[in-house]
Protein backbone atom coordinates (compact mmCIF):
# COMPACT_ATOMS: atom_id res chain seq x y z
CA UNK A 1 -16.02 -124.80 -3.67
CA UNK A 2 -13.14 -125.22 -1.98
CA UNK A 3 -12.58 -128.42 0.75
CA UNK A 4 -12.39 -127.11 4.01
CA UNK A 5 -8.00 -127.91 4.21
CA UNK A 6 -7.44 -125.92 1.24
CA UNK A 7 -8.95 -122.82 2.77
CA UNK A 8 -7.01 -123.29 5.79
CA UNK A 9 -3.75 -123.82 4.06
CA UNK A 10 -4.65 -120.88 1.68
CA UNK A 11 -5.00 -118.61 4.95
CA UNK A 12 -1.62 -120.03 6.74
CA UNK A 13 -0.34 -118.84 2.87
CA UNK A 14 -1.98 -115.48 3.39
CA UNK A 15 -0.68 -114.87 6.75
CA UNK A 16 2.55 -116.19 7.46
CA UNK A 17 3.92 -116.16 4.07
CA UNK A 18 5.93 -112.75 4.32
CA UNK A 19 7.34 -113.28 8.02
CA UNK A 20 8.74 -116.47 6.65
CA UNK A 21 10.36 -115.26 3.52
CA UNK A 22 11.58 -111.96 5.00
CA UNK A 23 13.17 -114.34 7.70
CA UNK A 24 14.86 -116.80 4.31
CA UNK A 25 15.71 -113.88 2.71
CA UNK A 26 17.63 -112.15 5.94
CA UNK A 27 19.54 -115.27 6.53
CA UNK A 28 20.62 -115.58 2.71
CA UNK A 29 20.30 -112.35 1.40
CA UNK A 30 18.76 -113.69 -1.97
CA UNK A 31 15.41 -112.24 -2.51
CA UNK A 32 14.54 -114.42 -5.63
CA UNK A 33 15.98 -117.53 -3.78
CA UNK A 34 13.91 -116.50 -0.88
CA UNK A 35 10.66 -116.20 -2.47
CA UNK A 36 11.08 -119.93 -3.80
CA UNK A 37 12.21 -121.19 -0.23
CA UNK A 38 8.95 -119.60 1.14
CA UNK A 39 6.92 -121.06 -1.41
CA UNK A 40 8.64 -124.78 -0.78
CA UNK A 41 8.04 -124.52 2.52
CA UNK A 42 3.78 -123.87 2.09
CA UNK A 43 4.41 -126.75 -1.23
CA UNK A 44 6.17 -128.92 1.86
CA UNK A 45 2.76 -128.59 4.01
CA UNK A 46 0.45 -128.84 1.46
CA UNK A 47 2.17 -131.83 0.68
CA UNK A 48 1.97 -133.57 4.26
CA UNK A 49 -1.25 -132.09 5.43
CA UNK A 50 -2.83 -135.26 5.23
CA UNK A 51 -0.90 -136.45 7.85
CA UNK A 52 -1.37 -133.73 10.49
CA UNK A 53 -3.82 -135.25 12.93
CA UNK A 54 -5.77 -132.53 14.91
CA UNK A 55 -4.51 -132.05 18.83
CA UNK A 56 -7.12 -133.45 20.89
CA UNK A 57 -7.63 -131.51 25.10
CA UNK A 58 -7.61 -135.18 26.60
């Protein structure tokens, strides 16, 4: 089973994946370049995701 931050990282993947490369690949107009810049970018917050720290109300 998967840990709890995986899943959530898999679903940020799942749903902001294609805004963010169709945004890389519009600025660069390099699909294949693109598609690696989106995936560095989800590699770049897996990475860190230990250090996000959730936002507290108070």
């Amino acid at each position: 089973m998967l840990a709890t931050r995986e899943q959530e990282l898999i679903a940020l993947h799942a749903e902001h994946f294609s805004r963010i490369y169709q945004y890389i690949a519009y600025r660069i107009n390099d699909r294949e370049r693109a598609e690696e810049l989106a995936n560095d970018v989800f590699r770049i917050v897996w990475e860190n995701n230990h250090r996000s720290r959730p936002v507290s109300d108070g």
